[in-house]
N, C-alpha and C. Protein backbone atom coordinates (compact mmCIF):
# COMPACT_ATOMS: atom_id res chain seq x y z
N UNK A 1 183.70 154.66 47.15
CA UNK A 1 184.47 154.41 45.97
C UNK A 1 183.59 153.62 45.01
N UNK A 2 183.58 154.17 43.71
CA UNK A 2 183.02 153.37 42.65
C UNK A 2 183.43 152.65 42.17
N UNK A 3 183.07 151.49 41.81
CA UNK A 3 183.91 150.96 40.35
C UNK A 3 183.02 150.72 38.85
N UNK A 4 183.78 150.44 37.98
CA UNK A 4 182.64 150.21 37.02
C UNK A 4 182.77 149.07 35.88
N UNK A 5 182.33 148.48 35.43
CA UNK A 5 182.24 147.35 35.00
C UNK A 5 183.22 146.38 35.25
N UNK A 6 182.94 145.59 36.16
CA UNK A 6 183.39 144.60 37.05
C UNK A 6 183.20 143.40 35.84
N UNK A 7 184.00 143.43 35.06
CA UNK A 7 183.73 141.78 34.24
C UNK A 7 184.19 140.86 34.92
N UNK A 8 184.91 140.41 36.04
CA UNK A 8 185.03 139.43 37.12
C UNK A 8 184.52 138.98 38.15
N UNK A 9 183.46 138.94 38.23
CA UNK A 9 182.98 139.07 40.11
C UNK A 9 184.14 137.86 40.69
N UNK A 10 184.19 136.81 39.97
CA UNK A 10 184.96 135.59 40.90
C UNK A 10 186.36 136.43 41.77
N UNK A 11 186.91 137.23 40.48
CA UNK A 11 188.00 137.98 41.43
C UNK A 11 188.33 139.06 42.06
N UNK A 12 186.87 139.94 41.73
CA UNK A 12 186.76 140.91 42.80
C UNK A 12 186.47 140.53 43.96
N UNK A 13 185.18 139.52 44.11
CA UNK A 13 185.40 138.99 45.50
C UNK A 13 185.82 138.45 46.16
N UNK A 14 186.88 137.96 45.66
CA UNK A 14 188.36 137.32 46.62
C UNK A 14 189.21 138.45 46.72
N UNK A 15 189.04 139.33 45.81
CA UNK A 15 189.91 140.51 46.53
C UNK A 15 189.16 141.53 47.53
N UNK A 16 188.10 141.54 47.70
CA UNK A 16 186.93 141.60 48.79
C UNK A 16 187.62 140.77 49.93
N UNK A 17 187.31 139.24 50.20
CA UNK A 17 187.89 138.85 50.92
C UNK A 17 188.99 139.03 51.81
N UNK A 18 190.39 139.48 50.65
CA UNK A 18 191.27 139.55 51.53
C UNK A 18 191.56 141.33 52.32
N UNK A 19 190.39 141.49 51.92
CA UNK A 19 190.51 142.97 52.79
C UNK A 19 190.39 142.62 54.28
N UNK A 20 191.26 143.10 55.34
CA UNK A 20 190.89 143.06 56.52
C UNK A 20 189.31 144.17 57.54
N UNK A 21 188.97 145.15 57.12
CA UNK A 21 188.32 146.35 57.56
C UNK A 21 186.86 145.48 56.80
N UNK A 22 186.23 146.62 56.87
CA UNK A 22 184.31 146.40 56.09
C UNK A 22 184.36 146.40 54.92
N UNK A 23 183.55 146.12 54.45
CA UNK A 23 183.17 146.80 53.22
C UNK A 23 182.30 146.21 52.96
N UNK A 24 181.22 147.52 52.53
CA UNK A 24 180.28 147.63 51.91
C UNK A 24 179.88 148.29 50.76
N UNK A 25 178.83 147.66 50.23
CA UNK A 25 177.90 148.32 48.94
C UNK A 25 176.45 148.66 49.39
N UNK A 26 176.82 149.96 48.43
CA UNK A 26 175.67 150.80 49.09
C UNK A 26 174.60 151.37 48.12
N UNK A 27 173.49 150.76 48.42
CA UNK A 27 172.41 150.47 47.36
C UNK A 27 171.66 151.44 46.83
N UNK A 28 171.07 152.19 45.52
CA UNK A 28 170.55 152.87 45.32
C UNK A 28 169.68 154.05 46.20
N UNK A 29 169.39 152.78 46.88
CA UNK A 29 168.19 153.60 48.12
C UNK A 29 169.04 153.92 49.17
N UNK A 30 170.41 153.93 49.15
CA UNK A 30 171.29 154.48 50.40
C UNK A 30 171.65 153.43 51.49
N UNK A 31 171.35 152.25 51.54
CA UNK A 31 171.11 150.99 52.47
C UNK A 31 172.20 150.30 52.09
N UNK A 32 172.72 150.22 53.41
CA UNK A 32 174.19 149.55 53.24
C UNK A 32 174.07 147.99 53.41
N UNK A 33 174.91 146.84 52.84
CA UNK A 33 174.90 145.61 53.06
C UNK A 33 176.70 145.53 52.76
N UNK A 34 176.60 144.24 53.75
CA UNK A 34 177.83 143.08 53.98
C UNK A 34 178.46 143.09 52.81
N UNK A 35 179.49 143.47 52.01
CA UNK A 35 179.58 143.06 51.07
C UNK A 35 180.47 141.61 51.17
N UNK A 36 181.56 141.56 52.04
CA UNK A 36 182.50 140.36 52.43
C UNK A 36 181.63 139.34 52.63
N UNK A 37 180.30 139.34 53.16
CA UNK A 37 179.69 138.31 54.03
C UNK A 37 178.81 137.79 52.58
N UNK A 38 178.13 138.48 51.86
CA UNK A 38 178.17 138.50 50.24
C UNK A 38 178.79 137.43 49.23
N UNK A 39 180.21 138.13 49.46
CA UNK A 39 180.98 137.42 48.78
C UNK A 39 181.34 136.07 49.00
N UNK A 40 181.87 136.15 49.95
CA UNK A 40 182.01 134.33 50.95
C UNK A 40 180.77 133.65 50.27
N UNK A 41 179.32 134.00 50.81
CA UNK A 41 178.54 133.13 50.15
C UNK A 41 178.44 133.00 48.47
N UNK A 42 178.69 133.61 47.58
CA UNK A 42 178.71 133.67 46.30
C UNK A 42 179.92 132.62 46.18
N UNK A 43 181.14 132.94 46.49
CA UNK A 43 182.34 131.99 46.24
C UNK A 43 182.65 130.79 46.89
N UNK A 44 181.55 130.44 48.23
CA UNK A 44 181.55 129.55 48.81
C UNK A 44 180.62 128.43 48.15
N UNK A 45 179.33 129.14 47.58
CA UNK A 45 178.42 128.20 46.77
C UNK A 45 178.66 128.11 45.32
N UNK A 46 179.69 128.49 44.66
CA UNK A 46 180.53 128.43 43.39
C UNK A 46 179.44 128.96 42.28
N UNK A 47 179.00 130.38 42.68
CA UNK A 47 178.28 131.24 41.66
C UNK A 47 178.88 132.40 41.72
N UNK A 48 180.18 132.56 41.88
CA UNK A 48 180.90 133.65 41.08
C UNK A 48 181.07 133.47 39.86
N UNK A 49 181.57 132.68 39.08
CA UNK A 49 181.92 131.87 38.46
C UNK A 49 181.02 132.14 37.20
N UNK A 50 179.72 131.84 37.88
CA UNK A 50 178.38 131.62 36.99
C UNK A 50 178.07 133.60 36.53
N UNK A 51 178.45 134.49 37.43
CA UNK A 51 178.13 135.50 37.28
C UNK A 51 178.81 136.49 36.06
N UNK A 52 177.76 137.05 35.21
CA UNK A 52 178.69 137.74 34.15
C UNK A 52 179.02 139.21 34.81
N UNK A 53 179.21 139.26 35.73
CA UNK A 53 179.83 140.86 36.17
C UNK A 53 178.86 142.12 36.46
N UNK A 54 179.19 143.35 36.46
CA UNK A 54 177.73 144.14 36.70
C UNK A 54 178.67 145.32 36.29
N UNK A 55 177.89 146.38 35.56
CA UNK A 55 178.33 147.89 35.26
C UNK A 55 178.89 148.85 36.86
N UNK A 56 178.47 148.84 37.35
CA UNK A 56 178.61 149.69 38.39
C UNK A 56 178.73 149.59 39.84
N UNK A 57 179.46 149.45 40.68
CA UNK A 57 179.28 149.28 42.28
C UNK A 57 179.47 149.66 43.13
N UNK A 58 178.77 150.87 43.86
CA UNK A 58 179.32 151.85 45.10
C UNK A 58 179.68 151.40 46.39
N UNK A 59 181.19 151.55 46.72
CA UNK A 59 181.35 151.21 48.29
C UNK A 59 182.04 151.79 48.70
N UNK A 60 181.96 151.66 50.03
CA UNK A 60 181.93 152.29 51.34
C UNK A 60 183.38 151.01 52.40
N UNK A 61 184.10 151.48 51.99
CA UNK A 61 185.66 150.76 52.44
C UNK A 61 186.09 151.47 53.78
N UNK A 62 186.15 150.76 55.16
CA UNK A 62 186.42 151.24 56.45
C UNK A 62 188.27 151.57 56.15
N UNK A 63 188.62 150.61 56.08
CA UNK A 63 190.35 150.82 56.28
C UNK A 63 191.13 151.37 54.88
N UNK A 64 191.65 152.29 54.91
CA UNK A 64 192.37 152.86 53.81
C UNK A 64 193.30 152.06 53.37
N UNK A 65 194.09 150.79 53.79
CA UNK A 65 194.71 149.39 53.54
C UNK A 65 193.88 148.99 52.31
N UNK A 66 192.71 148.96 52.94
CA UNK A 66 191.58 148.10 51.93
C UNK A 66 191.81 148.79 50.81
N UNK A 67 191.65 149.82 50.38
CA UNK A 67 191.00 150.51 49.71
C UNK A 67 192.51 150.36 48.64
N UNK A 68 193.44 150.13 48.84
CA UNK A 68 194.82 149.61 48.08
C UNK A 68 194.27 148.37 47.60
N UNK A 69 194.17 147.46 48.03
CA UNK A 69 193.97 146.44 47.43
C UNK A 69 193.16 146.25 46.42
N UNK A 70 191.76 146.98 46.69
CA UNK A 70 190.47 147.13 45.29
C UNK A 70 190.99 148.06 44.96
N UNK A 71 192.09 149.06 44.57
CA UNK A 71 192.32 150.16 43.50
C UNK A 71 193.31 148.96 42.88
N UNK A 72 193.77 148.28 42.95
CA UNK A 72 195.25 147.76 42.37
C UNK A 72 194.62 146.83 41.60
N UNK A 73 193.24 146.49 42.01
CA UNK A 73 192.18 145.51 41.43
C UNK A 73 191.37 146.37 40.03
N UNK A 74 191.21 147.41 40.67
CA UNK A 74 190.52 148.66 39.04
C UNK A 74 191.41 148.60 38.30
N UNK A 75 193.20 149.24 38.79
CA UNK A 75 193.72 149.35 37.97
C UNK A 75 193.96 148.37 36.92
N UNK A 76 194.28 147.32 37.19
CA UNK A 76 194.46 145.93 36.66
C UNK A 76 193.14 145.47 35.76
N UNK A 77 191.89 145.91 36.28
CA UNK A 77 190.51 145.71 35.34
C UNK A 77 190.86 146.54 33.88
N UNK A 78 191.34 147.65 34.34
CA UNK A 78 191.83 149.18 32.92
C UNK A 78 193.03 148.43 31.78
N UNK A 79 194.09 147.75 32.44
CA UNK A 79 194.90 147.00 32.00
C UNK A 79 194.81 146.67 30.57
């Protein structure tokens, strides 16, 4: 699942967080990383905050649960 211009990171990745399943982002070169484990550290060391957002972000969501929670999060970005 894509998304695209994320002007929030602080609250995409708390809505990252409260996903129970994986999730990952999956990098140009095809190489998957942590995205939850990611996020924790970004919002744990208070540089979400600091971050102005990013155009584009491909992931790779294990539980279809999850995948409700970051659509309800796009939709709400479209808002």
């Amino acid at each position: 699942m894509k998304f695209f211009g994320v002007s929030n990171p602080n609250e995409f990745f708390r809505r990252v967080l409260r996903c129970d399943g994986g999730i990952h982002v999956i990098e140009a070169d095809g190489t998957e990383r942590d995205l939850k484990s990611m996020a924790e550290y970004v919002i744990n060391n208070g540089l979400a905050p600091q971050m102005k957002g990013f155009p584009e972000i491909n992931l790779r969501i294990e539980r279809p649960a999850d995948m409700d929670i970051l659509f309800s999060y796009a939709m709400e970005m479209s808002a």
